[in-house]
Protein backbone atom coordinates (compact mmCIF):
# COMPACT_ATOMS: atom_id res chain seq x y z
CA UNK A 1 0.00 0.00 0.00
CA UNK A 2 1.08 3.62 -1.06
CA UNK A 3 2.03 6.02 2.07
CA UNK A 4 -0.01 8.80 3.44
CA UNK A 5 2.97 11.00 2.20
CA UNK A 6 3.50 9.15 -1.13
CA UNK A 7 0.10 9.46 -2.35
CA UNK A 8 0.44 13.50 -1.45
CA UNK A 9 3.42 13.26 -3.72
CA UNK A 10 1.57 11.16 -6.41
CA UNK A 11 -1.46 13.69 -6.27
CA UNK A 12 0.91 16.80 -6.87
CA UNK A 13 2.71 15.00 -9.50
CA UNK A 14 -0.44 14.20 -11.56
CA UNK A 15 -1.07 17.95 -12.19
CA UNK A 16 -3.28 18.10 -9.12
CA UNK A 17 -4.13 21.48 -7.59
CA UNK A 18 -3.85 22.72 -4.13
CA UNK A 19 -7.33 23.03 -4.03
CA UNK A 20 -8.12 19.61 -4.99
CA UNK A 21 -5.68 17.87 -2.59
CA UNK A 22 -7.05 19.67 -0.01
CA UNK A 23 -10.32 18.29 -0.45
CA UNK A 24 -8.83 14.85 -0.56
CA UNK A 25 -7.29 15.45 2.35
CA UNK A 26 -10.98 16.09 4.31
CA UNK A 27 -12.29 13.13 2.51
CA UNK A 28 -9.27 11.00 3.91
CA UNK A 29 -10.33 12.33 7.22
CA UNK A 30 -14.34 12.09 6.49
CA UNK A 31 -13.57 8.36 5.32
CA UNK A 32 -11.33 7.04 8.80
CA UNK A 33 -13.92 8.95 10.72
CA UNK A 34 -16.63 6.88 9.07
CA UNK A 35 -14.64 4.09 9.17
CA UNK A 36 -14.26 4.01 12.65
CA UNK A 37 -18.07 4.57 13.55
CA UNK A 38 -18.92 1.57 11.70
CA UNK A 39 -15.97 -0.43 13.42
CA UNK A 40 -17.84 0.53 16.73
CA UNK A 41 -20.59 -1.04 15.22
CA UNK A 42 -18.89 -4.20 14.51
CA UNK A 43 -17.85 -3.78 10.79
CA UNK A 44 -15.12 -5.20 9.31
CA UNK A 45 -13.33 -1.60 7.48
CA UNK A 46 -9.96 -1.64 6.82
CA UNK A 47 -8.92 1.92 8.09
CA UNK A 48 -5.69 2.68 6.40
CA UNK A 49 -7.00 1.66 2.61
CA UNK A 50 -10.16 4.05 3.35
CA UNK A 51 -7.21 6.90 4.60
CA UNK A 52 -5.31 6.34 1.44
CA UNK A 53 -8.35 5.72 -0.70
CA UNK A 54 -9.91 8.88 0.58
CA UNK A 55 -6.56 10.83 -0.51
CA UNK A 56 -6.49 9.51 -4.18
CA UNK A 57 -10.08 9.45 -4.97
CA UNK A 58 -10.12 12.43 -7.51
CA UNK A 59 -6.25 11.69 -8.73
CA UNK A 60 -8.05 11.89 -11.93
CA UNK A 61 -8.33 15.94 -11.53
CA UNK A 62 -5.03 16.44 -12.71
CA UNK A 63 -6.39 15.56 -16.32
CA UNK A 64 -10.56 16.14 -16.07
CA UNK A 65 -12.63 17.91 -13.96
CA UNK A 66 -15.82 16.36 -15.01
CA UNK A 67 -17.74 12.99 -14.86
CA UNK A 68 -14.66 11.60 -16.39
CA UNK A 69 -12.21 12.14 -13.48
CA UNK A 70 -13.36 8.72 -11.64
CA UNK A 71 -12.66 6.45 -15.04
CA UNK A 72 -9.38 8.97 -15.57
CA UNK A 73 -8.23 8.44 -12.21
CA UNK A 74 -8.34 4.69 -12.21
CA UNK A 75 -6.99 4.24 -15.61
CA UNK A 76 -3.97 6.11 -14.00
CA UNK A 77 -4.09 4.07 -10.55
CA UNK A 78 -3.96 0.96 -12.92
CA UNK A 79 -0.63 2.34 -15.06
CA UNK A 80 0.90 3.21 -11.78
CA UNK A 81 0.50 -0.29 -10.43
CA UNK A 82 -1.92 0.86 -7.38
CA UNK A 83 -3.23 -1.45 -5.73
CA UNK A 84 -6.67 -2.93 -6.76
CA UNK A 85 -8.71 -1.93 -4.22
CA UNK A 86 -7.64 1.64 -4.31
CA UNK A 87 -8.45 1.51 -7.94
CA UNK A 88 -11.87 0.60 -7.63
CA UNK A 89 -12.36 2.90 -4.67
CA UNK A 90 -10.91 5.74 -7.26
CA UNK A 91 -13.48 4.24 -10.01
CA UNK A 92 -16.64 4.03 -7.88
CA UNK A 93 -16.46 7.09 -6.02
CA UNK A 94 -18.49 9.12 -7.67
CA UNK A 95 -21.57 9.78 -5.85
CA UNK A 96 -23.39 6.61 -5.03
CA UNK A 97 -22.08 4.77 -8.00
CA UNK A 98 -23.18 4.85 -11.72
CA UNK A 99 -24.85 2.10 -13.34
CA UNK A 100 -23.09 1.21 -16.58
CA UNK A 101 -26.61 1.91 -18.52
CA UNK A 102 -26.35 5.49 -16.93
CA UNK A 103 -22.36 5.23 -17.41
CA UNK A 104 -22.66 4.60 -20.98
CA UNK A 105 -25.39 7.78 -21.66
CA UNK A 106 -22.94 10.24 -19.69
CA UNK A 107 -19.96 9.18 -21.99
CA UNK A 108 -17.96 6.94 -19.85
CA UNK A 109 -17.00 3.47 -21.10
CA UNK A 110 -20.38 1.28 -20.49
CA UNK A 111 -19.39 -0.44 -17.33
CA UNK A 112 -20.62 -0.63 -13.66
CA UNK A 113 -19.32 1.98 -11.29
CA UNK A 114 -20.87 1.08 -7.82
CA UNK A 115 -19.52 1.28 -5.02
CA UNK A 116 -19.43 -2.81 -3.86
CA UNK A 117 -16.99 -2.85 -1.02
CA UNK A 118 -17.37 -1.59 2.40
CA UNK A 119 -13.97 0.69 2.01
CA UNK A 120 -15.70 1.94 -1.74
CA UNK A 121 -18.79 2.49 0.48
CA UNK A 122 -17.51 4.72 3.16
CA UNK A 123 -14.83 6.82 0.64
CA UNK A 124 -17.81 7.52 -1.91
CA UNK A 125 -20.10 8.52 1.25
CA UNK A 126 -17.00 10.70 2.71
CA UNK A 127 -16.60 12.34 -0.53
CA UNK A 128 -20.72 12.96 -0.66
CA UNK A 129 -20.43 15.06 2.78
CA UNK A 130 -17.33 16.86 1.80
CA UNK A 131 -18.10 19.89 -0.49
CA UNK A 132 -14.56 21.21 -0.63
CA UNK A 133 -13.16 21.27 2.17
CA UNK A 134 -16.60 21.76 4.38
CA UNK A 135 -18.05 19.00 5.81
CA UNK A 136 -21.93 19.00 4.72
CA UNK A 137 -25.47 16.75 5.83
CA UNK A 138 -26.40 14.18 3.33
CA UNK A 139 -29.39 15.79 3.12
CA UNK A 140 -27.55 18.99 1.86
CA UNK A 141 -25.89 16.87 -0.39
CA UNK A 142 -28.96 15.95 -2.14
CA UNK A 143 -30.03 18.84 -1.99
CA UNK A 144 -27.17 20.09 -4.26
CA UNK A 145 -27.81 17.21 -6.30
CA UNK A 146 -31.31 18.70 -7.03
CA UNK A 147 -30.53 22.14 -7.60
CA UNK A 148 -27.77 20.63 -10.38
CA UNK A 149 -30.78 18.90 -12.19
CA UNK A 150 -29.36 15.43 -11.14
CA UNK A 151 -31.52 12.27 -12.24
CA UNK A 152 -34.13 10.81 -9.47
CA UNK A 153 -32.09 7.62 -9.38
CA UNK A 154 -28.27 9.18 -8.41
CA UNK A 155 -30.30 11.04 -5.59
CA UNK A 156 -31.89 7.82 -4.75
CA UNK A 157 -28.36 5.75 -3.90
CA UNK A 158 -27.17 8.61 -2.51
CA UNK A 159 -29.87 8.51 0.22
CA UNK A 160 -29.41 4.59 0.08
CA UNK A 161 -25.95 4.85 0.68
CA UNK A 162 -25.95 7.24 4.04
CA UNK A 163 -29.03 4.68 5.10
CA UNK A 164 -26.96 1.56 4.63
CA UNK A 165 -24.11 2.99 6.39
CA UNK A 166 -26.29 4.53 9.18
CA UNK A 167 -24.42 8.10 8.49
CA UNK A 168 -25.94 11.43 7.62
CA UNK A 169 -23.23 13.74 8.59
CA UNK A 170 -20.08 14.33 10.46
């Protein structure tokens, strides 16, 4: 597994700005802090791939700042020899995940990009109640989501998501 300090490195060398690693730096937090709630609770999380995953989540925003960053990023993770499981946590961020059927009508390659794990669970949730660097409600979230025109569907796993993890906010 890449370091805390390596993956810094890795984000600053893949063109990302200050502004972005910052905000991967809250979701890193947002994502052990989650983690560890649902350790209380008896969940198997593995804490430092959520920390790390958390950090490299939008390494695709050195290239793309738009749907495309999640597919960008892993493609990236994959040529850099990441490990897996950071790679699909960097694929299946976004949001609550993206069907391939949706996937395929917003232009990225027609595949599935759901969140499956528990550690691609709590990072896409983290990165849901981090706008920035602020820490927001789910339902705020959504809210955003809404005002952005989003489809009934992405605000429906989003709401699914902080239900099956039992978080709303931080």
């Amino acid at each position: 597994m890449i370091s805390y300090r390596d993956a810094i490195l890795l984000l600053k060398n893949e063109g990302c700005s200050e502004k972005v690693i910052q905000h991967c730096i809250e979701v890193s937090r947002a994502s052990e802090e989650i983690a560890g709630r649902l350790q209380k609770r008896g969940y198997d999380v593995d804490i430092e791939l959520v920390r790390i995953g958390g950090l490299l989540h939008d390494i695709g925003r050195g290239t793309t700042h738009g749907i495309m960053h999640a597919d960008a990023g892993s493609r990236r993770a994959t040529e850099l020899g990441l490990n897996e499981k950071l790679i699909d946590i960097i694929r299946n961020h976004i949001g609550a995940g993206i069907p391939a059927e949706e996937a395929k009508e917003m232009g990225l390659p027609p595949q599935d990009y759901i969140p499956l794990s528990m550690e691609e669970k709590v990072v896409a949730h983290a990165d849901n109640l981090v706008k920035g660097t602020k820490r927001i409600s789910t339902e705020e979230r959504i809210n955003r989501m809404k005002k952005k025109g989003v489809g009934k569907e992405a605000i429906e796993r989003v709401h699914e998501l902080a239900e099956e993890l039992g978080i709303k906010q931080l």
